[in-house]
PDB file of N, CA and C in Angstrom:
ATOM      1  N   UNK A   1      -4.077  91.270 -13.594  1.00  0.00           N
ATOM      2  CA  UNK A   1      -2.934  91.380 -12.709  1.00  0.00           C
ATOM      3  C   UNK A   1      -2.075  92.527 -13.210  1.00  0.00           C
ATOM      4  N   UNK A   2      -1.536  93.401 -12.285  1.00  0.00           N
ATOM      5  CA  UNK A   2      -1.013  94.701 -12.773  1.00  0.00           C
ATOM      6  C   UNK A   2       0.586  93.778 -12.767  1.00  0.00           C
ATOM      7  N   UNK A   3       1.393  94.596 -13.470  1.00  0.00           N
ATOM      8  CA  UNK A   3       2.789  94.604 -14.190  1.00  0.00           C
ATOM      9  C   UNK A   3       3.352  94.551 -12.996  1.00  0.00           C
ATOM     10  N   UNK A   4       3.369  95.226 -12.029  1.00  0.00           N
ATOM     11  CA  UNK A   4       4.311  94.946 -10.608  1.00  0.00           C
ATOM     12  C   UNK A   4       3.638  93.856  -9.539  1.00  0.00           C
ATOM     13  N   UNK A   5       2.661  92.916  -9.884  1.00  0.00           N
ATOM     14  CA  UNK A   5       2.251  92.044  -9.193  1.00  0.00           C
ATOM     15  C   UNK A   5       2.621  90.426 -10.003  1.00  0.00           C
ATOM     16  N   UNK A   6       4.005  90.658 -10.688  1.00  0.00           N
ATOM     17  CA  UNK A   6       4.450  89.304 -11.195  1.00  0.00           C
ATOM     18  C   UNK A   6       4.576  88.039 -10.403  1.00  0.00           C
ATOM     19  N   UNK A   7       4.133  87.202 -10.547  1.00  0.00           N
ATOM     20  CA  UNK A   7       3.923  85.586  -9.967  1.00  0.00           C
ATOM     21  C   UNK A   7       5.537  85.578  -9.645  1.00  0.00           C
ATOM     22  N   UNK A   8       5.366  84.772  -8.517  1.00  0.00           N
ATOM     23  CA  UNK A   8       7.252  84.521  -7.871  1.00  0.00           C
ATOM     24  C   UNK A   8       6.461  83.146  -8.490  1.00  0.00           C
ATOM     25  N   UNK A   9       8.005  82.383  -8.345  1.00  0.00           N
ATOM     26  CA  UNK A   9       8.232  80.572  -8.861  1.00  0.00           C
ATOM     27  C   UNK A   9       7.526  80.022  -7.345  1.00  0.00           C
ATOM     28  N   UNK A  10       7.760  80.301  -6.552  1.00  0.00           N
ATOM     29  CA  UNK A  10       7.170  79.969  -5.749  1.00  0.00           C
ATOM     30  C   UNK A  10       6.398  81.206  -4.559  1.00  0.00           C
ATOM     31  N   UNK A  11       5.125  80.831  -3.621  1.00  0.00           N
ATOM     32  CA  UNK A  11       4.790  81.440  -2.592  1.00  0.00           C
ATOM     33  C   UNK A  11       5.490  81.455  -1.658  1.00  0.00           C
ATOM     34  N   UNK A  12       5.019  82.861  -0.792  1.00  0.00           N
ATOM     35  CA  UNK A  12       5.888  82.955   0.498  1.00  0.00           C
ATOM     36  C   UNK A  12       4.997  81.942   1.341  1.00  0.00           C
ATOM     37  N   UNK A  13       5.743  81.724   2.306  1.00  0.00           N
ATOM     38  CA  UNK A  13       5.781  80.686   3.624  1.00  0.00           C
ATOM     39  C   UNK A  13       5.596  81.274   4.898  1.00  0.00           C
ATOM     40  N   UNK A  14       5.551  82.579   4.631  1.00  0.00           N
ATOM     41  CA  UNK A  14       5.575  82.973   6.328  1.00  0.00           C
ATOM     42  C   UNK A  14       4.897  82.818   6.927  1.00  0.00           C
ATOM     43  N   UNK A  15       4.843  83.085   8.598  1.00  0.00           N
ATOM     44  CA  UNK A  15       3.818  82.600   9.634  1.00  0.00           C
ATOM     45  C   UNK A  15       2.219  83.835   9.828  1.00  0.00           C
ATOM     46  N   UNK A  16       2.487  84.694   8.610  1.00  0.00           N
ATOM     47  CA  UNK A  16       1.953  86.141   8.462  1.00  0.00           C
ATOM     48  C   UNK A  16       1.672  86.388   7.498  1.00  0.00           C
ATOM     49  N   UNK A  17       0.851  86.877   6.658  1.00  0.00           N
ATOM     50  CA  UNK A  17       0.502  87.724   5.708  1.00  0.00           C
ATOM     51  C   UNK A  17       1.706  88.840   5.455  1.00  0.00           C
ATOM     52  N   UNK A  18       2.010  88.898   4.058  1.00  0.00           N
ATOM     53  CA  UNK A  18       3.328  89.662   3.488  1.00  0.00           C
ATOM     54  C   UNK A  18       2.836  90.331   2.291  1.00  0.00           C
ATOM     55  N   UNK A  19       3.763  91.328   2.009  1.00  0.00           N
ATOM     56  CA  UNK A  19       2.942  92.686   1.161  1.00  0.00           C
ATOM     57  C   UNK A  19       3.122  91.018  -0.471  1.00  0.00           C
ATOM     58  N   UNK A  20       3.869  90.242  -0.819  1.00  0.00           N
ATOM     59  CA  UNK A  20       3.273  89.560  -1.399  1.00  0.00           C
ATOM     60  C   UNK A  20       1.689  89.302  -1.589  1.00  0.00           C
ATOM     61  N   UNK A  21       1.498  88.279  -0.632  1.00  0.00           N
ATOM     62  CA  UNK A  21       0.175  88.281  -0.003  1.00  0.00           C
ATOM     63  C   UNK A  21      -1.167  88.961  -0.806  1.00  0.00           C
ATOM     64  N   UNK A  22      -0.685  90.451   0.170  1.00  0.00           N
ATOM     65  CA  UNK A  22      -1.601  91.403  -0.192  1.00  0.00           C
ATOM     66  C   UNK A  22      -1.696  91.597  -1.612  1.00  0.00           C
ATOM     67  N   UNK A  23      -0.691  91.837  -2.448  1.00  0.00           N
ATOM     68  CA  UNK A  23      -0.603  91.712  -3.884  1.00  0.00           C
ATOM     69  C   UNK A  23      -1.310  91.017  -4.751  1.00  0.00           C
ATOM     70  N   UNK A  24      -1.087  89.958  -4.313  1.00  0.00           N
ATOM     71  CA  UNK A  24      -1.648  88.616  -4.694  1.00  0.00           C
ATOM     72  C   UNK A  24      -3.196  87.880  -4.316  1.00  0.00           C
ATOM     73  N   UNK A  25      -3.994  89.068  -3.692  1.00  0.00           N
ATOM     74  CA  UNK A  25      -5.102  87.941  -2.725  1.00  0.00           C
ATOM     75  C   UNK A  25      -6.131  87.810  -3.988  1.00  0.00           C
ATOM     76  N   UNK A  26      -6.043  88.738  -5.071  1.00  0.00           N
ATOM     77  CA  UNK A  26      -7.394  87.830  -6.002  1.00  0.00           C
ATOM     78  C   UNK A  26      -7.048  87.163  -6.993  1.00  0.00           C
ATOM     79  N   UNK A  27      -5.380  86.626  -6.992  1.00  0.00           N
ATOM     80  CA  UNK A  27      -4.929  85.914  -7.689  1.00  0.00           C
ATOM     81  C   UNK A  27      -5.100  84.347  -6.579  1.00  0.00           C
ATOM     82  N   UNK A  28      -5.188  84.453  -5.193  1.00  0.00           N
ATOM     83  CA  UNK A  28      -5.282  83.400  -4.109  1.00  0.00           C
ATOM     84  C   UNK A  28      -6.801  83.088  -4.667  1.00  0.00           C
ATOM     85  N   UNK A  29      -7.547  83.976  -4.875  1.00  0.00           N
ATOM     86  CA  UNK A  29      -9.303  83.638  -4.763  1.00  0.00           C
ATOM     87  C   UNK A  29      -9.226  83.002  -6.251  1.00  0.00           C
ATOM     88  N   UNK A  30      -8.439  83.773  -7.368  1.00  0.00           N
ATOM     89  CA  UNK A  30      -9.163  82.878  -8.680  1.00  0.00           C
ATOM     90  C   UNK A  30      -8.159  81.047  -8.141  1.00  0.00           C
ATOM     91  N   UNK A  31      -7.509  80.956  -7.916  1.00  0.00           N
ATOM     92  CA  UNK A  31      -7.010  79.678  -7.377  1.00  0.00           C
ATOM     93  C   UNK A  31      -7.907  79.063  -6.631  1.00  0.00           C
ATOM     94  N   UNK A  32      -8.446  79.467  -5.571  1.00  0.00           N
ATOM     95  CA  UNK A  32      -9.653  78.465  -4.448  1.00  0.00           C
ATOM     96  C   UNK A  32     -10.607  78.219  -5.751  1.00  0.00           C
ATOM     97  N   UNK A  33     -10.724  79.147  -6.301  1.00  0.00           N
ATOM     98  CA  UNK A  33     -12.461  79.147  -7.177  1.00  0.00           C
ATOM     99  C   UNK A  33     -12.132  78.056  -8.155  1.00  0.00           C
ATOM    100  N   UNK A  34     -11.138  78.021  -8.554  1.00  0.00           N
ATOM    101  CA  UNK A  34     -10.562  77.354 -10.042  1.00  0.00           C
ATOM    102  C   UNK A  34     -10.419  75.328  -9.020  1.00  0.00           C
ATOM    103  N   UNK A  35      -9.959  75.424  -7.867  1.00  0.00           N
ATOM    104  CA  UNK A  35      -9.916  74.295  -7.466  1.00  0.00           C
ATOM    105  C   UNK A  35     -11.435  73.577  -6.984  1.00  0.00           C
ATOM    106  N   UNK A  36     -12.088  74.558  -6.650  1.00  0.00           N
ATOM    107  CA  UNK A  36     -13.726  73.996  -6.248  1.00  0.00           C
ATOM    108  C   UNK A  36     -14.343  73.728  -7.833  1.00  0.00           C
ATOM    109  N   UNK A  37     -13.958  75.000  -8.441  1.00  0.00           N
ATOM    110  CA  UNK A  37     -14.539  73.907 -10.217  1.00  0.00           C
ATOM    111  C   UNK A  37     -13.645  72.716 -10.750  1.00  0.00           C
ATOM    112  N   UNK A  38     -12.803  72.195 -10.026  1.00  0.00           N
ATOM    113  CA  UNK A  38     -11.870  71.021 -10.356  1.00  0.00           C
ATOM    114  C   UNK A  38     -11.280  71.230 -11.235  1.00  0.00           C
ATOM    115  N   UNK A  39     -10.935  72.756 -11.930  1.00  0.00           N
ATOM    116  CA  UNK A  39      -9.923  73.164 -13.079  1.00  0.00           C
ATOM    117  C   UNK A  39      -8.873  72.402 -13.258  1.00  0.00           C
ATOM    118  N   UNK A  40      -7.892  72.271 -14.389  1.00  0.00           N
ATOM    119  CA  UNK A  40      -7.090  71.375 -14.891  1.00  0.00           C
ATOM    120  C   UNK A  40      -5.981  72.202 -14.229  1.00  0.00           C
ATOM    121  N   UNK A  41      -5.102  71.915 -13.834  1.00  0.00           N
ATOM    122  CA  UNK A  41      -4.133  72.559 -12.599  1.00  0.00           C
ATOM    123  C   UNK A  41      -3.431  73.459 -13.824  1.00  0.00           C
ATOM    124  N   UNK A  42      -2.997  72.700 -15.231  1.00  0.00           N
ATOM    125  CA  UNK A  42      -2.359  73.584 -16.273  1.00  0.00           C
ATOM    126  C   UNK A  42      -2.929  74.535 -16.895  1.00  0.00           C
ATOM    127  N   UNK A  43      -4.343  74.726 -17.009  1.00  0.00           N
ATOM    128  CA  UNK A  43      -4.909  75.726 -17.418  1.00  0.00           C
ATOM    129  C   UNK A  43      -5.184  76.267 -16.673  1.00  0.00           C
ATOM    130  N   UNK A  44      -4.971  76.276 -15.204  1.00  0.00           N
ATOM    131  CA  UNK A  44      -4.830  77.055 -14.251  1.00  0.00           C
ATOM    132  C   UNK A  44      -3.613  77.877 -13.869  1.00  0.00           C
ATOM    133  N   UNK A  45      -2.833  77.226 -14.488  1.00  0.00           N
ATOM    134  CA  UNK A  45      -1.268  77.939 -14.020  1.00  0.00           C
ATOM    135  C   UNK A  45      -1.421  78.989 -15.174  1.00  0.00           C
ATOM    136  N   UNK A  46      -2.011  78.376 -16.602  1.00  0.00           N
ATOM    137  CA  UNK A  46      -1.647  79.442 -18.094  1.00  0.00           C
ATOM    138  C   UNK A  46      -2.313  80.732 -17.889  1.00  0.00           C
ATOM    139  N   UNK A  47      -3.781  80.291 -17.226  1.00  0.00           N
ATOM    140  CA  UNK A  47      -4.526  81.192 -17.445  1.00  0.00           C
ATOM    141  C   UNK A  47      -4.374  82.392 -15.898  1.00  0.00           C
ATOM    142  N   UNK A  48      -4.423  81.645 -14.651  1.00  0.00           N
ATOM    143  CA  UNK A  48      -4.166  82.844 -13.201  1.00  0.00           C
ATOM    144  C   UNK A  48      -2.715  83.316 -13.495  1.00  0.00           C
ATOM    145  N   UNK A  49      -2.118  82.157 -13.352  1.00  0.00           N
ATOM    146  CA  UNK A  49      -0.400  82.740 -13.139  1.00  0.00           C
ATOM    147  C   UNK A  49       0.192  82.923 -14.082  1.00  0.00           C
ATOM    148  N   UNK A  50      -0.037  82.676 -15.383  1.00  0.00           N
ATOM    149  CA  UNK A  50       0.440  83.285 -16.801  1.00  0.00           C
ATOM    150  C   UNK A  50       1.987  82.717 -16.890  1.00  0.00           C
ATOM    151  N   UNK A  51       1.826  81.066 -16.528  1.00  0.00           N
ATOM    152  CA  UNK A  51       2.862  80.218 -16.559  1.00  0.00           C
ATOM    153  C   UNK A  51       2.229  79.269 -17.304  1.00  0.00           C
ATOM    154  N   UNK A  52       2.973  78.892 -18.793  1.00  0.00           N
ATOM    155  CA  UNK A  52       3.145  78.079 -19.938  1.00  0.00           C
ATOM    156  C   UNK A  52       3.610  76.804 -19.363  1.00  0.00           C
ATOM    157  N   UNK A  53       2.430  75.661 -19.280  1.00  0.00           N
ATOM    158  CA  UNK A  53       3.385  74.855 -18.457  1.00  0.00           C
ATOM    159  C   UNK A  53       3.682  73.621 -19.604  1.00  0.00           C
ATOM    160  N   UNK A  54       3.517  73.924 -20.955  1.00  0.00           N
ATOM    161  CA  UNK A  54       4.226  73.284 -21.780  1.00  0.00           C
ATOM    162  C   UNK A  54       5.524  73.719 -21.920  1.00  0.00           C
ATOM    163  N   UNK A  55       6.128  75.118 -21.654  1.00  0.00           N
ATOM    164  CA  UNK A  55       7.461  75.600 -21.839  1.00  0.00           C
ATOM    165  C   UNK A  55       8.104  75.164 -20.558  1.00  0.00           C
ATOM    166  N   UNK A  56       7.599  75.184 -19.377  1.00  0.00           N
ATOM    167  CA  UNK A  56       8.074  75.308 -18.195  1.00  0.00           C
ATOM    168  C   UNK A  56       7.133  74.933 -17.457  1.00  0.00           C
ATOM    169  N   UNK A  57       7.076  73.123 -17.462  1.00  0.00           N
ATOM    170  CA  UNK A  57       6.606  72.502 -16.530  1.00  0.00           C
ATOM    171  C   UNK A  57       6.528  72.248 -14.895  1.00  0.00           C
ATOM    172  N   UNK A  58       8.206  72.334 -14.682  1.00  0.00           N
ATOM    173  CA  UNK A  58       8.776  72.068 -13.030  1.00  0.00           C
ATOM    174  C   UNK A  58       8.108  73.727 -12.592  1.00  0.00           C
ATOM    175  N   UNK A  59       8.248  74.745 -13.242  1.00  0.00           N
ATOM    176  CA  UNK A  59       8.116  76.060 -12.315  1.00  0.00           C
ATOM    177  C   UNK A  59       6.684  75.843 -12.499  1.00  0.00           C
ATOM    178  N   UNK A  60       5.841  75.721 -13.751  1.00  0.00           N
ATOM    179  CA  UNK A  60       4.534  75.962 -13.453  1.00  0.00           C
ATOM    180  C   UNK A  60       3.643  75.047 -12.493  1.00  0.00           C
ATOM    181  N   UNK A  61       3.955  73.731 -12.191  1.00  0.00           N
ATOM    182  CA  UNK A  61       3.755  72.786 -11.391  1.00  0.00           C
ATOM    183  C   UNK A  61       3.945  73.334  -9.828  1.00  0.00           C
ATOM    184  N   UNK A  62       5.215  73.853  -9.787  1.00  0.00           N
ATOM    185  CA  UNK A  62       5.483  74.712  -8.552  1.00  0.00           C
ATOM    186  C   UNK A  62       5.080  75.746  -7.593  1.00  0.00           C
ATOM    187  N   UNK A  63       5.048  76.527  -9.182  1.00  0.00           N
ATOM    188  CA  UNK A  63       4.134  77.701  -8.468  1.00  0.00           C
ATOM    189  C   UNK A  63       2.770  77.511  -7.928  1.00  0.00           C
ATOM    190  N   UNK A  64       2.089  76.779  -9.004  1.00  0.00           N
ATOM    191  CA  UNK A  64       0.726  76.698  -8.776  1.00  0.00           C
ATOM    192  C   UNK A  64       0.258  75.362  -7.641  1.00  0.00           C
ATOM    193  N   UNK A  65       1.072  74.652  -7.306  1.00  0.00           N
ATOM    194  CA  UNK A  65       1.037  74.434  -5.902  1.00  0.00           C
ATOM    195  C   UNK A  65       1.244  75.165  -4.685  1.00  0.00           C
ATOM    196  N   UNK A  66       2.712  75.683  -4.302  1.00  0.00           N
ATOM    197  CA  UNK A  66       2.905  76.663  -3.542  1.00  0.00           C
ATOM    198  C   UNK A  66       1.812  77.603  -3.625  1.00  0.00           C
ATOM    199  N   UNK A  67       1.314  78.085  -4.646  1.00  0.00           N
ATOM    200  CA  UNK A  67       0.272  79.490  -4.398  1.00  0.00           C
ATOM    201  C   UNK A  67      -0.939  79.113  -4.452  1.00  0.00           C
ATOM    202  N   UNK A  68      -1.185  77.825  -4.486  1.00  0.00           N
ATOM    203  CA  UNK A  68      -2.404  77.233  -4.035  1.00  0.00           C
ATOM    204  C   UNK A  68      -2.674  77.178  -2.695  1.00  0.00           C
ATOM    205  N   UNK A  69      -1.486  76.270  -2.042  1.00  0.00           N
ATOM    206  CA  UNK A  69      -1.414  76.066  -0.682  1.00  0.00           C
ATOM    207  C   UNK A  69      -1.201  77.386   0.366  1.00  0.00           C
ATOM    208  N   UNK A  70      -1.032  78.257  -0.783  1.00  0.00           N
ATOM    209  CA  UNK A  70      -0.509  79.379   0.587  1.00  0.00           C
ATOM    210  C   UNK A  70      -2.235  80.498   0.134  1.00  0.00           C
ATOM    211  N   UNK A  71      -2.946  80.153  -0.806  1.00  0.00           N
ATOM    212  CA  UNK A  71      -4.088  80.172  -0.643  1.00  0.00           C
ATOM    213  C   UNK A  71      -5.353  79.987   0.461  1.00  0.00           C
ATOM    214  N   UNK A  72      -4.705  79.368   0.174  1.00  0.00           N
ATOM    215  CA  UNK A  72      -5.589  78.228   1.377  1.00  0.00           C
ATOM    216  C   UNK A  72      -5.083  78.481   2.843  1.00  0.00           C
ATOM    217  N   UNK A  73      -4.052  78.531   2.751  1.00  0.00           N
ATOM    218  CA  UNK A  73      -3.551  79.568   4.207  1.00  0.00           C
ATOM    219  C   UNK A  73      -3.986  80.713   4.681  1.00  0.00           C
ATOM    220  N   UNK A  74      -4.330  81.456   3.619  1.00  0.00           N
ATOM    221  CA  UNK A  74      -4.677  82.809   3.559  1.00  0.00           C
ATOM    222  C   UNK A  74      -6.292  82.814   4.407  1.00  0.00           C
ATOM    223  N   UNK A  75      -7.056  81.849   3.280  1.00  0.00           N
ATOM    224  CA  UNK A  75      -8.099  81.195   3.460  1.00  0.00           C
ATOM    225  C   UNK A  75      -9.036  80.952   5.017  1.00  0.00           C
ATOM    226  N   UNK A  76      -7.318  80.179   5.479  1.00  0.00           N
ATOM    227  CA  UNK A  76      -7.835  79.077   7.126  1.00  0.00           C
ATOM    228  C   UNK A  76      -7.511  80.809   8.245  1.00  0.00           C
ATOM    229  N   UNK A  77      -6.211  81.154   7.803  1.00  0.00           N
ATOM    230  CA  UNK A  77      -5.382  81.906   9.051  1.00  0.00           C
ATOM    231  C   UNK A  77      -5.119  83.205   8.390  1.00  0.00           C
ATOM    232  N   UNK A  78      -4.796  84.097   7.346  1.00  0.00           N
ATOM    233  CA  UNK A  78      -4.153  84.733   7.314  1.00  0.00           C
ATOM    234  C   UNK A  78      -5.122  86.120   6.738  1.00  0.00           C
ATOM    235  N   UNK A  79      -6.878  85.747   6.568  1.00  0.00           N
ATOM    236  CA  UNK A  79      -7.644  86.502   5.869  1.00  0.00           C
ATOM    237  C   UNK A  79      -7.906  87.622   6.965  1.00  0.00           C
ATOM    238  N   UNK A  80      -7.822  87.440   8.281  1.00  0.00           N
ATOM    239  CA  UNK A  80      -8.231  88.533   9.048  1.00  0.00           C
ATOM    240  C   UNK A  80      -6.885  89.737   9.139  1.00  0.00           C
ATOM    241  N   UNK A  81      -5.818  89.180   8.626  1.00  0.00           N
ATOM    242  CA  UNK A  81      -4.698  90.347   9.163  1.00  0.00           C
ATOM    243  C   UNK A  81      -4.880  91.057   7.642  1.00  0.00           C
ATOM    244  N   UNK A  82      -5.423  90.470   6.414  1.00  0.00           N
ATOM    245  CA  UNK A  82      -5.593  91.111   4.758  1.00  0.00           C
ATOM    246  C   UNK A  82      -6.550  92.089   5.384  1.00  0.00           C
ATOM    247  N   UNK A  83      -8.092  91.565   5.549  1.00  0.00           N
ATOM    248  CA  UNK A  83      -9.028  92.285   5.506  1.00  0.00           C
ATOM    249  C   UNK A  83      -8.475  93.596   6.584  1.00  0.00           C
ATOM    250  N   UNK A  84      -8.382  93.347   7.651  1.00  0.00           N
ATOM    251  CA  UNK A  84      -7.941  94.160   8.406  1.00  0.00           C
ATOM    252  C   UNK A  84      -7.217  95.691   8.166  1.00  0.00           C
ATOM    253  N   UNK A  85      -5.905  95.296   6.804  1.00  0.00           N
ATOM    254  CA  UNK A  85      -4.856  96.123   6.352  1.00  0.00           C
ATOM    255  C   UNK A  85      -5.971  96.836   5.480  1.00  0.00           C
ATOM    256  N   UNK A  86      -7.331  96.381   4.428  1.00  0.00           N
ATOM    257  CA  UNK A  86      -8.251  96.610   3.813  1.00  0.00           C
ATOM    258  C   UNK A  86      -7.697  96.168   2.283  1.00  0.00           C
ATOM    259  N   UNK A  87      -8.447  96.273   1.652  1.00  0.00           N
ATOM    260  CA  UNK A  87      -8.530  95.353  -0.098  1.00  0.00           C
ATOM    261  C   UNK A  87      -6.983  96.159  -0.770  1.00  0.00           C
ATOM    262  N   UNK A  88      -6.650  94.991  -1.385  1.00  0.00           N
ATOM    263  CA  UNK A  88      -4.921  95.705  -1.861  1.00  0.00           C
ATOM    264  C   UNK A  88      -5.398  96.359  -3.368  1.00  0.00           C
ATOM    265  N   UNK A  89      -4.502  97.744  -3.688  1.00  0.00           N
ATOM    266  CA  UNK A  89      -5.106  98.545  -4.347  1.00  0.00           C
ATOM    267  C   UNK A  89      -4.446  98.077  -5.674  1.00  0.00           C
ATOM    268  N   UNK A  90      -3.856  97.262  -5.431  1.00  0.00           N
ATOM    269  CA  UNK A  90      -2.953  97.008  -6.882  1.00  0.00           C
ATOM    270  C   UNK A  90      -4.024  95.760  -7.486  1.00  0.00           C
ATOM    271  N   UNK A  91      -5.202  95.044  -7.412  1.00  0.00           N
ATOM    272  CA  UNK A  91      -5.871  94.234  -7.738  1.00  0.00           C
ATOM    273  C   UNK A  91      -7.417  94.839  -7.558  1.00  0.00           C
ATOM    274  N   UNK A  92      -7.845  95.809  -7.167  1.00  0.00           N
ATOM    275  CA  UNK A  92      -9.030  96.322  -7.277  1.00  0.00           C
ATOM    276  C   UNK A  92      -9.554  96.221  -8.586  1.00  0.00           C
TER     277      UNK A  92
END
């Protein structure tokens, strides 16, 4: 993950794909992948989102829900307006 693609406490919500989003889409994929191997949600937050969730439980719990679920959004509804814009250059 590059230095200007820092994890927010929580995902955006919008009804659209947002330059978040785009930032973020192979941080969305190691999340789907990490939930189909039934990963431990905390070594999922330490290791994708580089949230300590022994220091900071409520945010790492948070985030890594929110950016799960908005994963999975991405996933159902929001992958054709990504692909479309083409692969975000800050995660290549």
């Amino acid at each position: 993950m590059s230095p200007d693609s820092k994890i927010a406490d929580l995902a955006p919500t919008a009804p659209e794909v947002t330059p978040y989003d785009e930032q973020h889409a192979v941080t969305y994929m190691r999340l789907l992948d990490a939930e189909a191997d039934n990963a431990n949600w905390r070594k999922v937050a330490r290791i994708v989102l580089g949230i300590d969730p022994g220091l900071e439980p409520d945010r790492a719990r948070g985030a890594f829900e929110s950016h799960l679920a908005r994963a999975k959004w991405v996933a159902r509804h929001g992958y054709r307006d990504l692909l479309s814009r083409g692969w975000p250059k800050s995660e290549e």
